[in-house]
PDB file of N, CA and C in Angstrom:
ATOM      1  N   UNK A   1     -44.863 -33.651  58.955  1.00  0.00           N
ATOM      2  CA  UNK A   1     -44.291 -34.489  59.990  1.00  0.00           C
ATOM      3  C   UNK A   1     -45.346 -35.413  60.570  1.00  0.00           C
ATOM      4  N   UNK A   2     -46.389 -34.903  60.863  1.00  0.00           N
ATOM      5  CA  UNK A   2     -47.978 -35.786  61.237  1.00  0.00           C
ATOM      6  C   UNK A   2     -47.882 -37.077  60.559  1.00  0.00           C
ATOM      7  N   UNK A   3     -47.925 -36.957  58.843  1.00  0.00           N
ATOM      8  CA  UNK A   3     -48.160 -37.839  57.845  1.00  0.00           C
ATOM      9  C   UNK A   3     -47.005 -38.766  58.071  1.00  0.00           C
ATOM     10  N   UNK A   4     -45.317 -38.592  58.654  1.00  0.00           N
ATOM     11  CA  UNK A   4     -44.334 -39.164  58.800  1.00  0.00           C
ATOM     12  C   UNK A   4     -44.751 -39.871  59.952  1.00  0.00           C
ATOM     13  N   UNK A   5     -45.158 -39.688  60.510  1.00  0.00           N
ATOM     14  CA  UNK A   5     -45.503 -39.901  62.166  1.00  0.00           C
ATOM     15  C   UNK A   5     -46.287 -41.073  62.051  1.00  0.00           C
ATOM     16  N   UNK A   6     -47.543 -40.975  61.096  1.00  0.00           N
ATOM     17  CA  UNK A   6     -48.575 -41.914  61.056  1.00  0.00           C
ATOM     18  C   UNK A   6     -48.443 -43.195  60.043  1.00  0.00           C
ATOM     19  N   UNK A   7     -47.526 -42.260  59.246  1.00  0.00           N
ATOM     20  CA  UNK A   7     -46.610 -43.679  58.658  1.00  0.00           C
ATOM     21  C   UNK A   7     -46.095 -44.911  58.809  1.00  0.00           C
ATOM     22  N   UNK A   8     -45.372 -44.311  60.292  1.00  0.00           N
ATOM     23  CA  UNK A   8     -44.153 -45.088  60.478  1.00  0.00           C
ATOM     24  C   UNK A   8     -45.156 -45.570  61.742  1.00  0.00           C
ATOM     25  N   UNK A   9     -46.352 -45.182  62.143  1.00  0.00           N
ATOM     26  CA  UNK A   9     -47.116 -45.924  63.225  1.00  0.00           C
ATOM     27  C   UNK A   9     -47.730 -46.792  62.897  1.00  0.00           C
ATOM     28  N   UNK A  10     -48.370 -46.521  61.520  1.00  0.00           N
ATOM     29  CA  UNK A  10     -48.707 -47.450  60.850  1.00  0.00           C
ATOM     30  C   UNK A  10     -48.302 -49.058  61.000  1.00  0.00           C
ATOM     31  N   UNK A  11     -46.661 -48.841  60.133  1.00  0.00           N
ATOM     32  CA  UNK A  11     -45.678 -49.832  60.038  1.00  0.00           C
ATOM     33  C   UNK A  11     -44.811 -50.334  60.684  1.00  0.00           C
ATOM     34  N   UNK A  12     -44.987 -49.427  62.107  1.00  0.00           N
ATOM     35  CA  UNK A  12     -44.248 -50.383  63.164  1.00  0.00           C
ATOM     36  C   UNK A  12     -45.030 -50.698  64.131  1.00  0.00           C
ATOM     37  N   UNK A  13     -46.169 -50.552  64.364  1.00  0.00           N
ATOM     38  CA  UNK A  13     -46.719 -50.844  65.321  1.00  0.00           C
ATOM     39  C   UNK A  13     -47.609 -52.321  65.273  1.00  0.00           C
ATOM     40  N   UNK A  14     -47.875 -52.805  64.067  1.00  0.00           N
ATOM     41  CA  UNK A  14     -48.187 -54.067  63.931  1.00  0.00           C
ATOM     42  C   UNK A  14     -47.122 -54.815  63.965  1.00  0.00           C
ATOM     43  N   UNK A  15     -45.646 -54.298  63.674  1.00  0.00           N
ATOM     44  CA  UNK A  15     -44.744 -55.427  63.483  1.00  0.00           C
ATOM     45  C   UNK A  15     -44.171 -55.067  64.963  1.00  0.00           C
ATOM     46  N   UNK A  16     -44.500 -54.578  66.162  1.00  0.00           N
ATOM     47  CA  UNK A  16     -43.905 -54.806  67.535  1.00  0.00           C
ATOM     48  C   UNK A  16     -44.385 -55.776  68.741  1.00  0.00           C
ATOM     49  N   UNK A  17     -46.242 -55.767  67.624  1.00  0.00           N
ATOM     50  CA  UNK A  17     -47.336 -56.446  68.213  1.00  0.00           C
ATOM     51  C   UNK A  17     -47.013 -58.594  68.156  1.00  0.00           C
ATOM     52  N   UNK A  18     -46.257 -58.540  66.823  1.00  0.00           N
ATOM     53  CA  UNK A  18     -45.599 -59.751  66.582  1.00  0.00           C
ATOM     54  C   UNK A  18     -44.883 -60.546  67.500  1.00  0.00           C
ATOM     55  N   UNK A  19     -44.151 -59.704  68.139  1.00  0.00           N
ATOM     56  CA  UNK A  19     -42.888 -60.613  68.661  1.00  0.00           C
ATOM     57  C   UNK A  19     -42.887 -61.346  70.017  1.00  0.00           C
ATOM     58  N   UNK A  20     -42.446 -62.318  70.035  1.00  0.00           N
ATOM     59  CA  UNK A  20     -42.768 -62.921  71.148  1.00  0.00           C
ATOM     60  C   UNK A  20     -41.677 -63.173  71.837  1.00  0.00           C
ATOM     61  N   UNK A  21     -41.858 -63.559  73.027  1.00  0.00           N
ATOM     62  CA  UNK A  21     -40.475 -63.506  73.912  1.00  0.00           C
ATOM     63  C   UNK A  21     -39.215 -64.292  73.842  1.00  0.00           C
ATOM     64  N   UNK A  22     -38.728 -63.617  72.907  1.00  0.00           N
ATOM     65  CA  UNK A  22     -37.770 -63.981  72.910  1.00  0.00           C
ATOM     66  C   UNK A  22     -36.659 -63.166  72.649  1.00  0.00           C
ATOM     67  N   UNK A  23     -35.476 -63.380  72.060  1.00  0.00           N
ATOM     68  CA  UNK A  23     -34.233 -62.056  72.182  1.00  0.00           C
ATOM     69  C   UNK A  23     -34.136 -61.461  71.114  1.00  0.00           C
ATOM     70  N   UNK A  24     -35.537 -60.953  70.292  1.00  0.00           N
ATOM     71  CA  UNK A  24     -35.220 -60.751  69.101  1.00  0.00           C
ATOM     72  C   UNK A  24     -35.437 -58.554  69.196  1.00  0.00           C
ATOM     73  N   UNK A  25     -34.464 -58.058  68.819  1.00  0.00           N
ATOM     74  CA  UNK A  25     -34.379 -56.286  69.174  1.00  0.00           C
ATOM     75  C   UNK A  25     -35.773 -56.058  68.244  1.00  0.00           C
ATOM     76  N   UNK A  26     -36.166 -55.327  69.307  1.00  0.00           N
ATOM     77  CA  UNK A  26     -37.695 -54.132  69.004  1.00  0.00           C
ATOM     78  C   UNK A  26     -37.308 -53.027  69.068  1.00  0.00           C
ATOM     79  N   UNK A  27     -37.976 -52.495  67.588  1.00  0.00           N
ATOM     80  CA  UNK A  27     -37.740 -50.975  67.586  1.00  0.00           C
ATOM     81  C   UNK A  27     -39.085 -50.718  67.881  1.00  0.00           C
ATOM     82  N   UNK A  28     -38.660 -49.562  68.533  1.00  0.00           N
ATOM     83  CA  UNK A  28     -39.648 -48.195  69.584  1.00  0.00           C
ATOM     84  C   UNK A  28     -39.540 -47.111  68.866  1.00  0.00           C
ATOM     85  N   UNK A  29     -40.799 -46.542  68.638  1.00  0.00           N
ATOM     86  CA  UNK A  29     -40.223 -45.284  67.846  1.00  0.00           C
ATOM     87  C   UNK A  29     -41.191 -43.909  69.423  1.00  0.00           C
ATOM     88  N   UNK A  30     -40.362 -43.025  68.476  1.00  0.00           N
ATOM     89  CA  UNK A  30     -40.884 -42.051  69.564  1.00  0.00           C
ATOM     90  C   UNK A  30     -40.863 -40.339  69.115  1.00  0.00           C
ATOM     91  N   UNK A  31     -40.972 -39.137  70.015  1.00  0.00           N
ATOM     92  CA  UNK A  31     -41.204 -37.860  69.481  1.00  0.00           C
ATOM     93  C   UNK A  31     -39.490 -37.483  70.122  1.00  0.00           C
ATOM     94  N   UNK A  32     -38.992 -36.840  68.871  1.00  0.00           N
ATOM     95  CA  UNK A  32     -37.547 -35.985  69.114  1.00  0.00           C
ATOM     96  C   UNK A  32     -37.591 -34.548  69.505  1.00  0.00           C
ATOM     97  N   UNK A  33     -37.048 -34.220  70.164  1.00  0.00           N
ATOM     98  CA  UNK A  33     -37.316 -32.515  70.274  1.00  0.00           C
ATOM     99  C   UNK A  33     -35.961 -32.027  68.927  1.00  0.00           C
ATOM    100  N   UNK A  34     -35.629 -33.215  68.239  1.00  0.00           N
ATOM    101  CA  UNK A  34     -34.643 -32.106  66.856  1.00  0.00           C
ATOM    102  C   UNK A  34     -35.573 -31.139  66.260  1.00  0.00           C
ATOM    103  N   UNK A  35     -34.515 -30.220  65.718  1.00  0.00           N
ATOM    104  CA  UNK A  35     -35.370 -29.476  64.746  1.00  0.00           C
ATOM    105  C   UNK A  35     -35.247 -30.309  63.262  1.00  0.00           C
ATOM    106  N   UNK A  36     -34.591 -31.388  63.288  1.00  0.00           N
ATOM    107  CA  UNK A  36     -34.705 -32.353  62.005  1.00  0.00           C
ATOM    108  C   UNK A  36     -34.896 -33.460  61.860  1.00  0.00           C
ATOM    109  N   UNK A  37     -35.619 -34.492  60.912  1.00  0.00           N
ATOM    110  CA  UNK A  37     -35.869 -35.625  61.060  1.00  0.00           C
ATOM    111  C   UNK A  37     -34.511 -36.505  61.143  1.00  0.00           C
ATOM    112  N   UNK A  38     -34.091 -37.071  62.189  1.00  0.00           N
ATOM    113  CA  UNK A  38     -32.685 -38.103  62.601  1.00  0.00           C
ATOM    114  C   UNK A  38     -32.543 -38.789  61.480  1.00  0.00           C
ATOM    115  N   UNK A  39     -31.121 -38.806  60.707  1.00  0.00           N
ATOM    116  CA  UNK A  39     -30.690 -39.955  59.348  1.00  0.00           C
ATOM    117  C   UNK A  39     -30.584 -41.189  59.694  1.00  0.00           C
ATOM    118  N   UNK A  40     -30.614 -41.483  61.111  1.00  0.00           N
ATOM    119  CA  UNK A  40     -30.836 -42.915  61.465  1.00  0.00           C
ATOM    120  C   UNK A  40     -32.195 -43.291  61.387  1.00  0.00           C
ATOM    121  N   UNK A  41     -33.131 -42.317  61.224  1.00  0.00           N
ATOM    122  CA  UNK A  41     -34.766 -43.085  60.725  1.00  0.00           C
ATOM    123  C   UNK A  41     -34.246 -43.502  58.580  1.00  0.00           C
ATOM    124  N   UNK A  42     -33.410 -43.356  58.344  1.00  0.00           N
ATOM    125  CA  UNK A  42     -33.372 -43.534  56.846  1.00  0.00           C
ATOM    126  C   UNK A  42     -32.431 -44.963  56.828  1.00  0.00           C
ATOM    127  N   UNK A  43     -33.113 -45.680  55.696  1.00  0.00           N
ATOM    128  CA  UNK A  43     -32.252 -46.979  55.398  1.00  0.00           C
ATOM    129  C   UNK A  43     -33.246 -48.127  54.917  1.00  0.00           C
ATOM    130  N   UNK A  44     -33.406 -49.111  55.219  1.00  0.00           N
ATOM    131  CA  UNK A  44     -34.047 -50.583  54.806  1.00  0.00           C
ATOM    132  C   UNK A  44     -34.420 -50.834  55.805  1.00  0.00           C
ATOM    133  N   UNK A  45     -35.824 -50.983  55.867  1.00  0.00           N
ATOM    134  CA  UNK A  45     -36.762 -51.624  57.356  1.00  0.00           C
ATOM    135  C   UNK A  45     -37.437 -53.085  57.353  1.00  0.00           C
ATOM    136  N   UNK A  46     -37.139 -53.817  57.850  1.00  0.00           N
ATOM    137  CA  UNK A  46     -38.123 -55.270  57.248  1.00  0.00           C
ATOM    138  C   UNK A  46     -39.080 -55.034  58.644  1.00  0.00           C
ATOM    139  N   UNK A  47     -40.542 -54.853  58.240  1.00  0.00           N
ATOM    140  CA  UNK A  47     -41.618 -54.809  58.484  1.00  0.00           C
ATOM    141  C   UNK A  47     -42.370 -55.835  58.958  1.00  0.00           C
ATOM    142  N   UNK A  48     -42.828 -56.861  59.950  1.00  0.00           N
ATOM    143  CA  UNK A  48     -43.736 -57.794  60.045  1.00  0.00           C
ATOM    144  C   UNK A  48     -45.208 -57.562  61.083  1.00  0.00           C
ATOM    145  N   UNK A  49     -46.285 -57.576  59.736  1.00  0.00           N
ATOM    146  CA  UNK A  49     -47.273 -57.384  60.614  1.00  0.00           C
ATOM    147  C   UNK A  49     -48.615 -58.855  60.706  1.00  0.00           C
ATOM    148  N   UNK A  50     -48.879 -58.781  61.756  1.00  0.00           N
ATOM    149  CA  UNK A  50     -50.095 -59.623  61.873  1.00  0.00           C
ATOM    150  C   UNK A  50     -51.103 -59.223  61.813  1.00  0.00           C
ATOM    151  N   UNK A  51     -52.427 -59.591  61.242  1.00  0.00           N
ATOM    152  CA  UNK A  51     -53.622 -59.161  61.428  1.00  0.00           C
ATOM    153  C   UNK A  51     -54.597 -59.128  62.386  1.00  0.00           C
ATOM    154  N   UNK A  52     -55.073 -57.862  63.103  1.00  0.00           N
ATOM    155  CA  UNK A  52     -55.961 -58.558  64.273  1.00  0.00           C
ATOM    156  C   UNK A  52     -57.468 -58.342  64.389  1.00  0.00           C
ATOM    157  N   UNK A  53     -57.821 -57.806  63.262  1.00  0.00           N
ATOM    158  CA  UNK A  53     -59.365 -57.681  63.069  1.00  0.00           C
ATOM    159  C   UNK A  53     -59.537 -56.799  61.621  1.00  0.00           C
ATOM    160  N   UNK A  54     -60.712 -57.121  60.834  1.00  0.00           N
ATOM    161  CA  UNK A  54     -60.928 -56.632  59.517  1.00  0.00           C
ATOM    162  C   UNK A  54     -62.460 -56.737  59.033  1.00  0.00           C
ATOM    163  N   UNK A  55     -62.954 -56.144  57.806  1.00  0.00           N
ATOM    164  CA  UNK A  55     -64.122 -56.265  57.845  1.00  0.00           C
ATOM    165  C   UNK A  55     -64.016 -56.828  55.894  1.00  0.00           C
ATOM    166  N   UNK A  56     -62.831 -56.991  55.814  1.00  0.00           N
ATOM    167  CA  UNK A  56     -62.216 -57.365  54.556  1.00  0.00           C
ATOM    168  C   UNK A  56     -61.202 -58.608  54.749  1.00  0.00           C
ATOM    169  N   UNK A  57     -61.788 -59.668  54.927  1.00  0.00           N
ATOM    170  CA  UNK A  57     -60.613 -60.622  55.140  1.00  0.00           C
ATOM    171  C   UNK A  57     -60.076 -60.751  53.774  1.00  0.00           C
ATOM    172  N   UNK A  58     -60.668 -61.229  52.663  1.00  0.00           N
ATOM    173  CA  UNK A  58     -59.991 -61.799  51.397  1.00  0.00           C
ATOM    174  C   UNK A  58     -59.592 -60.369  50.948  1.00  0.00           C
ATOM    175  N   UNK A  59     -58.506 -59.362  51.129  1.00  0.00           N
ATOM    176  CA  UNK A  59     -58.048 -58.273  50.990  1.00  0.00           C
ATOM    177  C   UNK A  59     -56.772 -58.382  51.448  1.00  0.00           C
ATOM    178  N   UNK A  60     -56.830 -59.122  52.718  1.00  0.00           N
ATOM    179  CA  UNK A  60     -55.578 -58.981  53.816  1.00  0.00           C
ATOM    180  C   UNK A  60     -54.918 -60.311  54.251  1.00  0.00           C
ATOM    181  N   UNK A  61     -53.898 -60.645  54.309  1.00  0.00           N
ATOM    182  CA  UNK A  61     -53.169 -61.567  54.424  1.00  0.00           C
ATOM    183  C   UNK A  61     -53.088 -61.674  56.387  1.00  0.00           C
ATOM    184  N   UNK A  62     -53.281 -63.034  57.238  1.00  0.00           N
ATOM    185  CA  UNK A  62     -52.856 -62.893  58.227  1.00  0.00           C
ATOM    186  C   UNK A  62     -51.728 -62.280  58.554  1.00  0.00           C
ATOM    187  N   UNK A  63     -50.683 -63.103  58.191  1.00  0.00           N
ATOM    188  CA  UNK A  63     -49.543 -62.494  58.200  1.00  0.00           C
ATOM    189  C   UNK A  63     -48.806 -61.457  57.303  1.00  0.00           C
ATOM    190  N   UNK A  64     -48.058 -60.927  57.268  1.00  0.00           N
ATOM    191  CA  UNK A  64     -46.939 -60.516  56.091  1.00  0.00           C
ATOM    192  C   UNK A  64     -45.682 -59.891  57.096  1.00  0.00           C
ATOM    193  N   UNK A  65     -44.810 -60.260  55.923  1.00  0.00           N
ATOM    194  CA  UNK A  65     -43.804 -59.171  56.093  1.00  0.00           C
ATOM    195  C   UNK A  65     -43.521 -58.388  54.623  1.00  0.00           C
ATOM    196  N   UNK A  66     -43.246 -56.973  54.929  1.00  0.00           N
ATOM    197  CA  UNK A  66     -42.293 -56.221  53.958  1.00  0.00           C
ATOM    198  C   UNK A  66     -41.210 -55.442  54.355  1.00  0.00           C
ATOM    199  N   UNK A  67     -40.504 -55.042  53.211  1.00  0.00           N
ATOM    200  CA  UNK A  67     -39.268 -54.884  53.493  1.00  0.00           C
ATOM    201  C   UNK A  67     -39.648 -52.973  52.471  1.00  0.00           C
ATOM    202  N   UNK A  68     -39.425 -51.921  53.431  1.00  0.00           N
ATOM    203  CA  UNK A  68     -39.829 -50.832  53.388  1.00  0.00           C
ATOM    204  C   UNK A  68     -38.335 -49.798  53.086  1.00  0.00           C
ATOM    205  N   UNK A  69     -37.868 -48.703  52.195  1.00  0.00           N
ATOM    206  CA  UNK A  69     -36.682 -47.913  51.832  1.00  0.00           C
ATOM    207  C   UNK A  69     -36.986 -47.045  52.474  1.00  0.00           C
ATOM    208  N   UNK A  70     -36.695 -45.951  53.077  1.00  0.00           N
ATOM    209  CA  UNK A  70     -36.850 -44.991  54.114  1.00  0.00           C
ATOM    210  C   UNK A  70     -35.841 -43.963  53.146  1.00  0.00           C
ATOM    211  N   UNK A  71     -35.760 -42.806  52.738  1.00  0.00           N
ATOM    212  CA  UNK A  71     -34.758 -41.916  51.969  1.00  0.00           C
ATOM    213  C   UNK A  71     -34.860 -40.681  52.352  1.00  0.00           C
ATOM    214  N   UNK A  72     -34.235 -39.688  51.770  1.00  0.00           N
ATOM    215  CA  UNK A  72     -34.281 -38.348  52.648  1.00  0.00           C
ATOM    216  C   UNK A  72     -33.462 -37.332  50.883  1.00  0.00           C
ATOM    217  N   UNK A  73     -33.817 -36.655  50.278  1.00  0.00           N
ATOM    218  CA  UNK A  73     -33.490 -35.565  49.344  1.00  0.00           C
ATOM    219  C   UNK A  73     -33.829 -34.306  49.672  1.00  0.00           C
ATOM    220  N   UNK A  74     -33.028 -33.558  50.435  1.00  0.00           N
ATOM    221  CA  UNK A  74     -33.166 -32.398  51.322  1.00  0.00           C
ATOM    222  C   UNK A  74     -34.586 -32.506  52.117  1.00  0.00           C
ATOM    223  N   UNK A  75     -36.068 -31.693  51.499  1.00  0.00           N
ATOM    224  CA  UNK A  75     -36.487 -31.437  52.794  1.00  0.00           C
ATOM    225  C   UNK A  75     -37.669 -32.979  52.255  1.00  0.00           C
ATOM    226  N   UNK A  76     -37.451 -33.736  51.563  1.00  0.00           N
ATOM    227  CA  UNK A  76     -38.576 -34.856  50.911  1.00  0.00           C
ATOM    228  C   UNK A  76     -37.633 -35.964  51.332  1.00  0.00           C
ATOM    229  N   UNK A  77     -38.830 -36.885  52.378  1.00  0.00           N
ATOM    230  CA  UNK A  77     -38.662 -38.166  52.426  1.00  0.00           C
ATOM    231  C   UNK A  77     -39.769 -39.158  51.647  1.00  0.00           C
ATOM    232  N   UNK A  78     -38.943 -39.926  51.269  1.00  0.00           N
ATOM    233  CA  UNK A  78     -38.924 -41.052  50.219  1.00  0.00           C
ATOM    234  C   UNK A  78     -39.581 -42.612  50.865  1.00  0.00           C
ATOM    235  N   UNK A  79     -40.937 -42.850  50.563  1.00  0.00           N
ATOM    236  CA  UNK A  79     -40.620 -44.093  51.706  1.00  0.00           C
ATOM    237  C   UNK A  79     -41.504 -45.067  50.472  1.00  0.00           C
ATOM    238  N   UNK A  80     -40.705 -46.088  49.983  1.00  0.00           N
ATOM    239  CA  UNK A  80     -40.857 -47.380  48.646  1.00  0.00           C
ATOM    240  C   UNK A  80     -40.787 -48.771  49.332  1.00  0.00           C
ATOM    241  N   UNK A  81     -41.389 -49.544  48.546  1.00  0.00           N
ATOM    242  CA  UNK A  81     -41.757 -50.469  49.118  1.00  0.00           C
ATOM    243  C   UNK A  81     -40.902 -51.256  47.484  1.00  0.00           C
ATOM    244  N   UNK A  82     -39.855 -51.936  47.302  1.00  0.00           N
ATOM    245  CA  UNK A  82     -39.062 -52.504  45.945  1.00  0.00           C
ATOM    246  C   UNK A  82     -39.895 -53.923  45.273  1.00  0.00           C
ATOM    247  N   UNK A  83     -40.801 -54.447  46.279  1.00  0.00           N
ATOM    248  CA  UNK A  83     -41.351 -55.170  46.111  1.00  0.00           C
ATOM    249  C   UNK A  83     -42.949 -55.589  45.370  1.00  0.00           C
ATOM    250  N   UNK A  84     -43.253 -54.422  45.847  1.00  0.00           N
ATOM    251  CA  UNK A  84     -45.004 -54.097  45.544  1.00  0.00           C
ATOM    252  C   UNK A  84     -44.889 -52.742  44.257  1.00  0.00           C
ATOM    253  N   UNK A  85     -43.970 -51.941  44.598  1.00  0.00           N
ATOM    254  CA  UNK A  85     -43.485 -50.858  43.668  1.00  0.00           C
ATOM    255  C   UNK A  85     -44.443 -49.508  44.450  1.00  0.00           C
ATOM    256  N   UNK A  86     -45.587 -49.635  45.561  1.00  0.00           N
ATOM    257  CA  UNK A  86     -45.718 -49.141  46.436  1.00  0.00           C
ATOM    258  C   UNK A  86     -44.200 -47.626  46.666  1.00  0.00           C
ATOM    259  N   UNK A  87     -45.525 -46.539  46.895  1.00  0.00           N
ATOM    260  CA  UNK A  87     -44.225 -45.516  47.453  1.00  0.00           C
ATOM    261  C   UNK A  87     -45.306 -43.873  47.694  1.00  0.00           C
ATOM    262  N   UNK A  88     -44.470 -43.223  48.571  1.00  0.00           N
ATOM    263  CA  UNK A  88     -45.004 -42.249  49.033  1.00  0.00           C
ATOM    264  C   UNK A  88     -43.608 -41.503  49.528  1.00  0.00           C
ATOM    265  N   UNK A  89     -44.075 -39.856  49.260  1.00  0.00           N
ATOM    266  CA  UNK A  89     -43.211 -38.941  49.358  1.00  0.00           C
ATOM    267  C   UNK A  89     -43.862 -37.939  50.122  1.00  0.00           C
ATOM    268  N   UNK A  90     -42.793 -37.172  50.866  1.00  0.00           N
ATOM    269  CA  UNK A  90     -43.477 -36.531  52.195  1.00  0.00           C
ATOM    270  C   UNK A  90     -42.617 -35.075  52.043  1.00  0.00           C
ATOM    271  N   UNK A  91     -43.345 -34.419  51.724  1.00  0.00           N
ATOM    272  CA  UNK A  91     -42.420 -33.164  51.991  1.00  0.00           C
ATOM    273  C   UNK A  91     -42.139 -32.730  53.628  1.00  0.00           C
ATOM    274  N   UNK A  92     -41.509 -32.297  54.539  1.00  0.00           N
ATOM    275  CA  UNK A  92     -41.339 -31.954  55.891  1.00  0.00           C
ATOM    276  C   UNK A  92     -40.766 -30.366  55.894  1.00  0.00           C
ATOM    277  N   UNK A  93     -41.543 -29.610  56.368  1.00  0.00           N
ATOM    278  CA  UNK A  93     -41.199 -28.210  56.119  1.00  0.00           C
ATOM    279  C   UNK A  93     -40.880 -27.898  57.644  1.00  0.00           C
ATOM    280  N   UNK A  94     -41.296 -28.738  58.995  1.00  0.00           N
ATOM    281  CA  UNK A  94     -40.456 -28.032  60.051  1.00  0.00           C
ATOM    282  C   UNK A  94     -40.429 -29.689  60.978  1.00  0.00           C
ATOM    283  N   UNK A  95     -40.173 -29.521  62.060  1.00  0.00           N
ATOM    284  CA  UNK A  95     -40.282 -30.861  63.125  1.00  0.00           C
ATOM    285  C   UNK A  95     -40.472 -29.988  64.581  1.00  0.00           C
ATOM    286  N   UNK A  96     -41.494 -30.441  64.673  1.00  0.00           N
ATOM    287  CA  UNK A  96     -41.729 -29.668  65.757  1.00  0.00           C
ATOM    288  C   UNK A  96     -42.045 -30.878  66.764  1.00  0.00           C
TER     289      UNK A  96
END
């Protein structure tokens, strides 16, 4: 759940840093007291992050966006990237 956690902090937290004022919906992510990961974290995420410091510029793009699959096969989440072919699988044995 850690590795899910740092994932998805990863990938949303540069793309919340983006937005500017205007009426466009921000997702917030946060800690559930479920004992299971919510099926509303599963689906198609479009991702936009900016860059704000590096020690590798020609590595990293200022901008990007991606567009991220979120999946769930009992206790393994699935998280692919259709574009890059990028992907990582997470086993989750409790949610605490």
């Amino acid at each position: 759940m850690k590795k899910l956690f740092l994932i998805m902090m990863i990938l949303l937290v540069p793309a919340v840093s983006v937005v500017k004022a205007e009426n466009v919906p921000v997702l917030k992510a946060g800690v559930s007291l479920e004992r299971k990961v919510p099926n509303t974290l599963m689906g198609t995420w479009r991702v936009a992050a900016a860059l704000k410091s590096t020690d590798s510029p020609q590595n990293f793009k200022q901008t990007s966006v991606d567009i991220w699959n979120l999946s769930r096969t009992n206790d393994v989440i699935n998280l692919s990237n259709p574009f890059t072919g990028a992907s990582a699988s997470i086993n989750v044995s409790y949610v605490n």
